[in-house]
Each structure stands twice: as C-alpha cells, then as structure tokens.
Protein backbone atom coordinates (compact mmCIF):
# COMPACT_ATOMS: atom_id res chain seq x y z
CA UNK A 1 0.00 0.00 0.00
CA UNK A 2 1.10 3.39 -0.80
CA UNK A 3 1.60 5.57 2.15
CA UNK A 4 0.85 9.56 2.06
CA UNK A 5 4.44 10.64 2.49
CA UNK A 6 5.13 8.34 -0.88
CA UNK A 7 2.59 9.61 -2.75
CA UNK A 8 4.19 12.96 -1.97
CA UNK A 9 7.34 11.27 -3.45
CA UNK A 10 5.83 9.82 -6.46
CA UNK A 11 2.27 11.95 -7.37
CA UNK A 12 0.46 10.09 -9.71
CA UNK A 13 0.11 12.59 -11.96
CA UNK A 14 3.34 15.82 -12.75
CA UNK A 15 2.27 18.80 -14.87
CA UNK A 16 5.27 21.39 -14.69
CA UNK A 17 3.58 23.46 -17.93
CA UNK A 18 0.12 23.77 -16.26
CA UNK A 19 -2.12 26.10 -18.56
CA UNK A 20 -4.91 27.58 -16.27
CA UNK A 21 -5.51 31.03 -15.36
CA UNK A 22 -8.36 30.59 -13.03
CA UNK A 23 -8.59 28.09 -10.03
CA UNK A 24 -11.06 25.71 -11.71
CA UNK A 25 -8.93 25.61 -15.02
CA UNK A 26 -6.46 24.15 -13.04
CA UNK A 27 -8.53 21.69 -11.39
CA UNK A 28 -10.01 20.77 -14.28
CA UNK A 29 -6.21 20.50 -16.34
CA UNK A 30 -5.27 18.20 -13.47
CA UNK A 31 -8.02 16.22 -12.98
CA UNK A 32 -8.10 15.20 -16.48
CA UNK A 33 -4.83 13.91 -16.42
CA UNK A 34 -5.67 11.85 -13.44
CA UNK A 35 -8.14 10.46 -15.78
CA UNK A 36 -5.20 8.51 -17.54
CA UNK A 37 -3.91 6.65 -13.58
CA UNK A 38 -5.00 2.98 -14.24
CA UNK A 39 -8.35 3.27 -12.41
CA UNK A 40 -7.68 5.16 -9.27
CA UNK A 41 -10.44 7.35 -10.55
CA UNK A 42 -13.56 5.60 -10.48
CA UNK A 43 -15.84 8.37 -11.55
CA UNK A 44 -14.61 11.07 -13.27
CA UNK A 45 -17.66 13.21 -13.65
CA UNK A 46 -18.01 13.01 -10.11
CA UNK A 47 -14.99 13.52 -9.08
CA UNK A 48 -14.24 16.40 -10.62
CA UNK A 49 -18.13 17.79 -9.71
CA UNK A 50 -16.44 16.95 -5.78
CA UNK A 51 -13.62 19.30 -6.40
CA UNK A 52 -15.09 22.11 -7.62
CA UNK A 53 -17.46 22.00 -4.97
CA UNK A 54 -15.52 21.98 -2.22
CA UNK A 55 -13.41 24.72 -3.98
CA UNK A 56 -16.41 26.78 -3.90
CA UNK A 57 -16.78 26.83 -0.49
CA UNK A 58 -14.15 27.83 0.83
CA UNK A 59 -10.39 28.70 -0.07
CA UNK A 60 -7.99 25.89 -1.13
CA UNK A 61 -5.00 28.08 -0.74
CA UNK A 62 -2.40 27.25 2.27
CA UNK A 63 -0.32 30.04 0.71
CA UNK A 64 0.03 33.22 -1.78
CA UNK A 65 1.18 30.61 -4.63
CA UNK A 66 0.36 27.39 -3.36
CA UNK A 67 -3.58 25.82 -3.79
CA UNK A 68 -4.38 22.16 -2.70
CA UNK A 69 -7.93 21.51 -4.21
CA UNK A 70 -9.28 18.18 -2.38
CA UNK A 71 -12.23 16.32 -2.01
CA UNK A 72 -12.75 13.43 0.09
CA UNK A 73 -14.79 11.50 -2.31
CA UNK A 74 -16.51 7.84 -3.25
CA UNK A 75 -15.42 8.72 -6.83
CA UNK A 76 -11.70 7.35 -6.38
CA UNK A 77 -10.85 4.17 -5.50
CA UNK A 78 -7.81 4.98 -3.64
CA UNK A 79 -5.95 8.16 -2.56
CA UNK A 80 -4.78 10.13 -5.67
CA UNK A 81 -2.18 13.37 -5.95
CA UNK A 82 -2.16 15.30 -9.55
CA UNK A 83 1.16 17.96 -9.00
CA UNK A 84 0.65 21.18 -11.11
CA UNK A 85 3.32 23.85 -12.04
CA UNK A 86 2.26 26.69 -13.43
CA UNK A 87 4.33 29.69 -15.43
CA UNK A 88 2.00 32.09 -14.82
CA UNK A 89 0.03 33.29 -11.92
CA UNK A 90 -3.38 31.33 -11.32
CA UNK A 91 -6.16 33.13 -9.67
CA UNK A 92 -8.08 31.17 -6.90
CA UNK A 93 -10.03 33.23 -5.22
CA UNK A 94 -9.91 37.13 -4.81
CA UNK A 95 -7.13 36.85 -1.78
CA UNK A 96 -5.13 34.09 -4.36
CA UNK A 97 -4.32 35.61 -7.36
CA UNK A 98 -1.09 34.36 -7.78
CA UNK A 99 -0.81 30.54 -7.09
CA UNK A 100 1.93 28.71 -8.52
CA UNK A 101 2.13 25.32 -7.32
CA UNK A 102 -1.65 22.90 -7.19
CA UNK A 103 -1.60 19.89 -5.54
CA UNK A 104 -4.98 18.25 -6.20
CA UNK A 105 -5.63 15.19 -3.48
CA UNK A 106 -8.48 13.20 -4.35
CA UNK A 107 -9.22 10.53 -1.10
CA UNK A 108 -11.57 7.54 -0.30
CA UNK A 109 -14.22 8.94 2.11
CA UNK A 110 -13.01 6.33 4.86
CA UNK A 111 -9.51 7.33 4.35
CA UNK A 112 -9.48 10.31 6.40
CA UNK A 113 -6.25 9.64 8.62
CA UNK A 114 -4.38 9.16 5.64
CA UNK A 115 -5.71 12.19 4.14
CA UNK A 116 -4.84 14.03 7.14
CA UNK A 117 -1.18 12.93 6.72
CA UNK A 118 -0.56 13.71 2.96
CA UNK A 119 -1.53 17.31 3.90
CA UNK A 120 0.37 17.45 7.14
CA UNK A 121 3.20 16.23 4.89
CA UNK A 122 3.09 18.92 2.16
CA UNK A 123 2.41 21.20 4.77
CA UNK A 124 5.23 20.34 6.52
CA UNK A 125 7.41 20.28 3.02
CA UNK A 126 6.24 23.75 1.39
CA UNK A 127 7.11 25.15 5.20
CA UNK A 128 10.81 24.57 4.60
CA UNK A 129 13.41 26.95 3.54
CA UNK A 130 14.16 26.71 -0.31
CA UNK A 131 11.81 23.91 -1.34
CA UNK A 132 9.09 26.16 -2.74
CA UNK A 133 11.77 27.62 -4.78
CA UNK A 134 13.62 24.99 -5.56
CA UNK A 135 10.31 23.59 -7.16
CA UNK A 136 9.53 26.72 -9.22
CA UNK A 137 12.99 26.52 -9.98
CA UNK A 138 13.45 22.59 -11.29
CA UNK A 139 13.90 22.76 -14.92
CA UNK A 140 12.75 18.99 -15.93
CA UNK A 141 10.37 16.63 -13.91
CA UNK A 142 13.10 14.16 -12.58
CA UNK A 143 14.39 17.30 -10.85
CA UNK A 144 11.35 18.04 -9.40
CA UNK A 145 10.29 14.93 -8.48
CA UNK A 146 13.80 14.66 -6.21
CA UNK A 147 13.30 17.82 -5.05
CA UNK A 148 9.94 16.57 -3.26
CA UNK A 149 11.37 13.38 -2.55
CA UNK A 150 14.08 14.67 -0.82
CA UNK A 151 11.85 17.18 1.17
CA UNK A 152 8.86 14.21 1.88
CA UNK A 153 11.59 11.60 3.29
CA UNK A 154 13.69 13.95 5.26
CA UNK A 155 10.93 13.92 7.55
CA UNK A 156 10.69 10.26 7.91
C-alpha cells in the first residue's frame, strides 16, 4: 500500500507546464490527467463535480502561490495526488491571485487519517526553507520529483 508521504514522493500525476488562469482551469487540467492513472479514478464526472465544490466553499490556498484543491470522495478508488506547475500566476479566489504550485488530493471517504497525513506532509514540506523555490525553480520533472522526494523523506 502506498503511504501519504510516498505519494508525496511519487504523485500520480506531474504537470510542470500547467495552462490555467483561473482556479477551476487548473482543477479541471489536473483532474483530467488523473483520468489517464489505471483506475484510481472511479468516476470522473463526479470527481471532478467533488472538487469544484468543495473549492467553492471555501479557499484551497495554504499560501500566496500554493492551492491544494481536495475532495474526500466515493469517486476514487484509492488516494490520488495530480502535481501542477504553473508559469503564470493562477487566480483562486480574490485573496489568491497568484498561485503557482496545485496539488490536487483526491481521497476515499473512509480514508481520512491518511488524508490528514498527505496534507500534514506537504504542509510540513512547502514550510521549509528553499523547497518552494527549488520547485519553481526545477527545470525537468526528474528534478522536481527529487526535489519533493528529498523534502517528503527527510521527515521520515
């Protein structure tokens, strides 16, 4: 079984060209992509109807450039992480105009303890000095991808 802290690791999905200028653009670029992770997504339709729902209600942001739509959902068979990168500033909401980084977490309803630790963990990983940067810096996905490896397993 996958824990949260390797899903951080290894997301299921990596878009470091992420073309959305509004919040639900992004969830929507994201979500489809999950669409292609051998059946972790069970209903798509619903799924995505989950997101932009709970997106609606109140802010996803944890940061000025970081966003983490979620949905705790019946719609995916098991917990799910789509990583988005975006070039240019994302708007989502009126007090997020400028979000960078989206990391859309799609969970089993009666997964919420392991829900709770995937966002502890990126939590815990944007907090520290350089990573945010260092991931709006990497210039190709395997750099990336160690950059939150490193940062999700030195906390191990």
């Amino acid at each position: 079984m996958t824990t949260p802290i390797d899903l951080i690791a290894h997301p299921d999905v990596l878009a470091l060209e992420l073309q959305a200028t509004s919040g639900v653009e992004a969830i929507r670029a994201l979500h489809a992509r999950l669409g292609a992770v051998g059946g972790a997504v069970t209903d798509a339709p619903r799924f995505l109807a989950d997101l932009v729902e709970r997106a609606a209600m109140a802010s996803v942001c944890i940061a000025a450039d970081i966003a983490v739509p979620h949905a705790r959902t019946g719609a995916v068979g098991r917990m799910v992480l789509a990583v988005g990168r975006s070039t240019q500033d994302v708007a989502f909401d009126p007090e997020h105009p400028g979000v960078r980084l989206v990391f859309l977490i799609g969970t089993p309803r009666a997964a919420v303890a392991d829900y709770l630790k995937l966002v502890a963990g990126l939590a815990r990983l944007l907090k520290k000095p350089g990573v945010r940067a260092g991931l709006l810096a990497a210039k190709t996905e395997a750099e990336f991808l160690a950059r939150l490896a490193r940062g999700a397993e030195s906390k191990r």
